[in-house]
N, C-alpha and C. Protein backbone atom coordinates (compact mmCIF):
# COMPACT_ATOMS: atom_id res chain seq x y z
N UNK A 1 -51.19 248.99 182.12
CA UNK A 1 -50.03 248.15 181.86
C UNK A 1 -50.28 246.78 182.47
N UNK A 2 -50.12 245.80 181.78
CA UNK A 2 -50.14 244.42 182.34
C UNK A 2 -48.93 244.35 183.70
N UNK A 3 -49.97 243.51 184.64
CA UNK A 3 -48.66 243.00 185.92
C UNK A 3 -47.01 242.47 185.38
N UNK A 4 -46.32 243.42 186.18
CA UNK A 4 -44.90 242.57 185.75
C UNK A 4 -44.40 243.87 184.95
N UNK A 5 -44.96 244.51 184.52
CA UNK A 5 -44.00 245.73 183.46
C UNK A 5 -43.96 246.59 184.18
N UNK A 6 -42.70 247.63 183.77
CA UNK A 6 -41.89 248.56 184.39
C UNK A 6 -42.40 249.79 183.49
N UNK A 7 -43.39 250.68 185.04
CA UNK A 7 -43.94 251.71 184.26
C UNK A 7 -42.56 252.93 185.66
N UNK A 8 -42.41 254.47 184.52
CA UNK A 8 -41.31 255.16 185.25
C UNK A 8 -42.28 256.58 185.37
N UNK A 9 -42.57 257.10 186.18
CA UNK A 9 -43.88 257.41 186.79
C UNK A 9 -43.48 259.12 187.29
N UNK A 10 -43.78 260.00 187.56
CA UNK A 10 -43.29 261.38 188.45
C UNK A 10 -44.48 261.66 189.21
N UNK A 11 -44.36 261.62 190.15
CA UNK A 11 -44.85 261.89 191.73
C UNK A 11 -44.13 262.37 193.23
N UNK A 12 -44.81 263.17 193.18
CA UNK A 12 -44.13 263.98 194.69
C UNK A 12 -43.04 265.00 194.50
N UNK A 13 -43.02 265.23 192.92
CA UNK A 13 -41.93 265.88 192.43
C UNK A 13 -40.47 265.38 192.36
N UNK A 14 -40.82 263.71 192.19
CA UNK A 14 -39.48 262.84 192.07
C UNK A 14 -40.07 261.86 190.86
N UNK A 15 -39.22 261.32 189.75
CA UNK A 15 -39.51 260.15 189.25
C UNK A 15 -39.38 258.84 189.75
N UNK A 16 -40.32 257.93 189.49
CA UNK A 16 -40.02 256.62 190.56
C UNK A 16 -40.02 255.45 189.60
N UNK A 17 -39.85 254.36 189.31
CA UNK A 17 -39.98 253.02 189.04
C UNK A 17 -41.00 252.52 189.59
N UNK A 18 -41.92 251.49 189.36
CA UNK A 18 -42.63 250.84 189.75
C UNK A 18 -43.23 249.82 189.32
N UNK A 19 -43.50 248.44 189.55
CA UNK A 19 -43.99 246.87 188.99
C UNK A 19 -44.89 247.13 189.11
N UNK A 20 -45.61 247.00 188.09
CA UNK A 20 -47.14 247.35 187.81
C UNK A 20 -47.73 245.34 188.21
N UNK A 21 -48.96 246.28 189.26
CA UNK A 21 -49.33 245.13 190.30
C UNK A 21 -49.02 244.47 191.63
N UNK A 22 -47.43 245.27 191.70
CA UNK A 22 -46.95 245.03 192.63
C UNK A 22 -47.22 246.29 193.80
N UNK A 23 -46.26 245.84 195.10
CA UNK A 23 -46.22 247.33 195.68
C UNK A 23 -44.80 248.02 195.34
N UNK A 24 -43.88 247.48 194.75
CA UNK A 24 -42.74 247.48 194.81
C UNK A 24 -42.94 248.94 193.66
N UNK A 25 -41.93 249.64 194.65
CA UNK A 25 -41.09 251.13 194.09
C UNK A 25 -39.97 250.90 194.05
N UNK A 26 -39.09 251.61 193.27
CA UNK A 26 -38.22 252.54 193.25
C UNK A 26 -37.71 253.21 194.05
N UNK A 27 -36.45 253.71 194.63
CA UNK A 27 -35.88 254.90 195.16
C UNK A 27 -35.99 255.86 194.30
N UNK A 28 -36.74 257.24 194.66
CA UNK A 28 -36.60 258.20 193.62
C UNK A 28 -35.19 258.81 192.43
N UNK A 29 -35.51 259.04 191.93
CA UNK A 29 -34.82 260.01 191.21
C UNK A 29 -35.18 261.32 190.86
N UNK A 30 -34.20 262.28 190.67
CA UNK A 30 -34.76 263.25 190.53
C UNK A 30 -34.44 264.24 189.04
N UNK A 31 -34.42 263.33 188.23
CA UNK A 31 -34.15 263.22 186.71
C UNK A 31 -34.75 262.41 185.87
N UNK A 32 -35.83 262.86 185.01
CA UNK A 32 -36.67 261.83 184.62
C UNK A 32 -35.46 260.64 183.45
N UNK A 33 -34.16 261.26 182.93
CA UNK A 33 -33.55 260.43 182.62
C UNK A 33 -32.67 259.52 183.26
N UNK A 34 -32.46 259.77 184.37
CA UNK A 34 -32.21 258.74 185.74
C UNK A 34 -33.19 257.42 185.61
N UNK A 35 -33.95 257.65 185.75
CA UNK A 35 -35.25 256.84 186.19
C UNK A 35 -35.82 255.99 184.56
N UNK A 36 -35.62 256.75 183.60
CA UNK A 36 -36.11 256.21 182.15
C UNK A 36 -34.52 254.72 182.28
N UNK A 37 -33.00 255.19 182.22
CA UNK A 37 -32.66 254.49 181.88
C UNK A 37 -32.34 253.14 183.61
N UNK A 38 -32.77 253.84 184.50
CA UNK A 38 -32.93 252.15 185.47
C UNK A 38 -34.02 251.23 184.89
N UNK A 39 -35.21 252.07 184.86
CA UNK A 39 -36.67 251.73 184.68
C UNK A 39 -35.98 250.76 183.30
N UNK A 40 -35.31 251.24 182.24
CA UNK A 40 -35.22 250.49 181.04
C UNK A 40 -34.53 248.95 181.38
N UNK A 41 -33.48 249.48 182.33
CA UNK A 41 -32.75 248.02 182.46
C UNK A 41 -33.26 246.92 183.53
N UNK A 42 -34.51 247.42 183.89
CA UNK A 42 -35.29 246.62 184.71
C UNK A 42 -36.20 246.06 184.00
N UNK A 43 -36.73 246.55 183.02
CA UNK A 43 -37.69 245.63 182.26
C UNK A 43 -36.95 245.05 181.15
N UNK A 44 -35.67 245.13 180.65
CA UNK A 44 -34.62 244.13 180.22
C UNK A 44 -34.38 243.47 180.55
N UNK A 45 -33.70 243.10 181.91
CA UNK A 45 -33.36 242.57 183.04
C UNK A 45 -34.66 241.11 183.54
N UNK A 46 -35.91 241.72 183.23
CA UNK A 46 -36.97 241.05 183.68
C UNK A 46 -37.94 240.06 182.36
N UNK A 47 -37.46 241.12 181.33
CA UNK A 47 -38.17 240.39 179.51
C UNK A 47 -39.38 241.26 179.95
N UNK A 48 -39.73 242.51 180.35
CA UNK A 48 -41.37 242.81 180.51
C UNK A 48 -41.38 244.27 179.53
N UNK A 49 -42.07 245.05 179.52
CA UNK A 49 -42.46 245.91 178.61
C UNK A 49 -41.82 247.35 179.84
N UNK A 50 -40.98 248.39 179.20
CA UNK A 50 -41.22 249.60 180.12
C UNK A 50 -41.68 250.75 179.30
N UNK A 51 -43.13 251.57 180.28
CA UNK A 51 -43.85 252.33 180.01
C UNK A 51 -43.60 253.85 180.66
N UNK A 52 -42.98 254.37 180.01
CA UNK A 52 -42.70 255.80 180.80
C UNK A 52 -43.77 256.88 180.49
N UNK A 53 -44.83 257.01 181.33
CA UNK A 53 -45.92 258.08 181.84
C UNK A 53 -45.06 259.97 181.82
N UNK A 54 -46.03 260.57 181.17
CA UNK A 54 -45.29 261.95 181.45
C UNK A 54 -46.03 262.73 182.66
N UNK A 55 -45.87 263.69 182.35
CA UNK A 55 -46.09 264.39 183.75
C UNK A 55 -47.86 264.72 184.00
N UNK A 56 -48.54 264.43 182.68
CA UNK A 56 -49.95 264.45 183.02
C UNK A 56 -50.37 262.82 183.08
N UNK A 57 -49.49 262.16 183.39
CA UNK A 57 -49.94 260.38 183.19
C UNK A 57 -50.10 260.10 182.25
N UNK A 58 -50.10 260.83 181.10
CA UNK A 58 -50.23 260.03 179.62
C UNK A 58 -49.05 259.16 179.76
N UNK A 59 -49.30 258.04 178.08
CA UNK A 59 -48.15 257.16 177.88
C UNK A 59 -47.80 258.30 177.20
N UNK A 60 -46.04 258.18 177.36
CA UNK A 60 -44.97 259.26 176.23
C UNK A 60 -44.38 258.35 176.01
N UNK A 61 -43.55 257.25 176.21
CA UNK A 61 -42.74 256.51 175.75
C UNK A 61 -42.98 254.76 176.06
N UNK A 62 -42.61 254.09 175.29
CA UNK A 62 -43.03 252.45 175.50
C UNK A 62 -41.96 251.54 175.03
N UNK A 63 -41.41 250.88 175.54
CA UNK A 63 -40.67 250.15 175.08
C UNK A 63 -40.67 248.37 175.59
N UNK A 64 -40.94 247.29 174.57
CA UNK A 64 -40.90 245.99 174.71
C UNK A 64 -39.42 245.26 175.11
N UNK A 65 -39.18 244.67 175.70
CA UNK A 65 -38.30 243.63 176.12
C UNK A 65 -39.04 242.16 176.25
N UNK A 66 -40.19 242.15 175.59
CA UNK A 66 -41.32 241.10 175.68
C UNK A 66 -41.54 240.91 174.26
N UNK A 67 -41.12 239.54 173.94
CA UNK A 67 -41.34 239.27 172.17
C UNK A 67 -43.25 239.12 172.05
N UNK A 68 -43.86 238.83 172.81
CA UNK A 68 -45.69 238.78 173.65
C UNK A 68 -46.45 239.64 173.50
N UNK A 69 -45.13 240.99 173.88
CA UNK A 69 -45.62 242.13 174.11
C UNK A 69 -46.64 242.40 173.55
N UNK A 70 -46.19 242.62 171.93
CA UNK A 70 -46.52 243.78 170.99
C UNK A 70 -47.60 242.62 170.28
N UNK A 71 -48.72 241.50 170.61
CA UNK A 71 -49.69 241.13 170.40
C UNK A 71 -50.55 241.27 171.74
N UNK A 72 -50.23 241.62 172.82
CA UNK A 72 -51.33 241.88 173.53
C UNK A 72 -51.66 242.91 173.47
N UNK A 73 -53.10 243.29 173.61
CA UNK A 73 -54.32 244.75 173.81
C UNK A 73 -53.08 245.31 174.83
N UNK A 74 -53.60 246.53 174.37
CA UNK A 74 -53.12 247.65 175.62
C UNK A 74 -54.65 248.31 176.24
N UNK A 75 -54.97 247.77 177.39
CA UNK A 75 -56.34 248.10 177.79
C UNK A 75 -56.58 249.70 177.92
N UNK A 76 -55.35 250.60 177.55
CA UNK A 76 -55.55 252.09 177.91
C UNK A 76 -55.65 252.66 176.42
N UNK A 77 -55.87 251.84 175.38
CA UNK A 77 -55.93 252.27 173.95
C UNK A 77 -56.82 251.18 172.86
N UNK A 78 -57.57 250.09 173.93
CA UNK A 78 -57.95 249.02 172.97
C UNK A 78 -59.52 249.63 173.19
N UNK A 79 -60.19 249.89 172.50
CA UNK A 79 -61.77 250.14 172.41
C UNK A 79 -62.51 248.92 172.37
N UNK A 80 -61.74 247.94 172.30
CA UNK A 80 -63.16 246.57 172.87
C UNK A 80 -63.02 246.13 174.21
N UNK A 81 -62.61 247.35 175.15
CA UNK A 81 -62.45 246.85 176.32
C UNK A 81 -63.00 248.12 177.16
């Protein structure tokens, strides 16, 4: 995920928020739909992309708040990278 987007993550057996690049977390939740709809209004809130990871770290869900977005590579799916 590019710096600045809101990926919503499960670790430690809690879902968390987190600014990708940053150090900045989240207070857990313990509902991955807790955490999908903060995580959403934070990358609204910010214009950045939110990426909700499932429980094996794949991407499961993606959503733009970035008109940018959806022409940049996604380096976890672009093969010239």
């Amino acid at each position: 995920m590019p710096q600045g987007d809101i990926g919503t993550v499960h670790s430690d057996g809690r879902w968390h928020n987190v600014v990708e690049g940053t150090d900045q977390v989240s207070e857990p939740f313990d509902t991955r739909e807790e955490a999908v709809a903060e995580g959403r209004a934070m990358a609204r809130d910010l214009g950045v992309e939110h990426v909700v990871k499932g429980l094996d770290g794949s991407i499961a869900e993606r959503t733009s708040f970035d008109d940018e977005a959806a022409s940049r590579p996604d380096p976890e799916t672009d093969a010239t990278r």
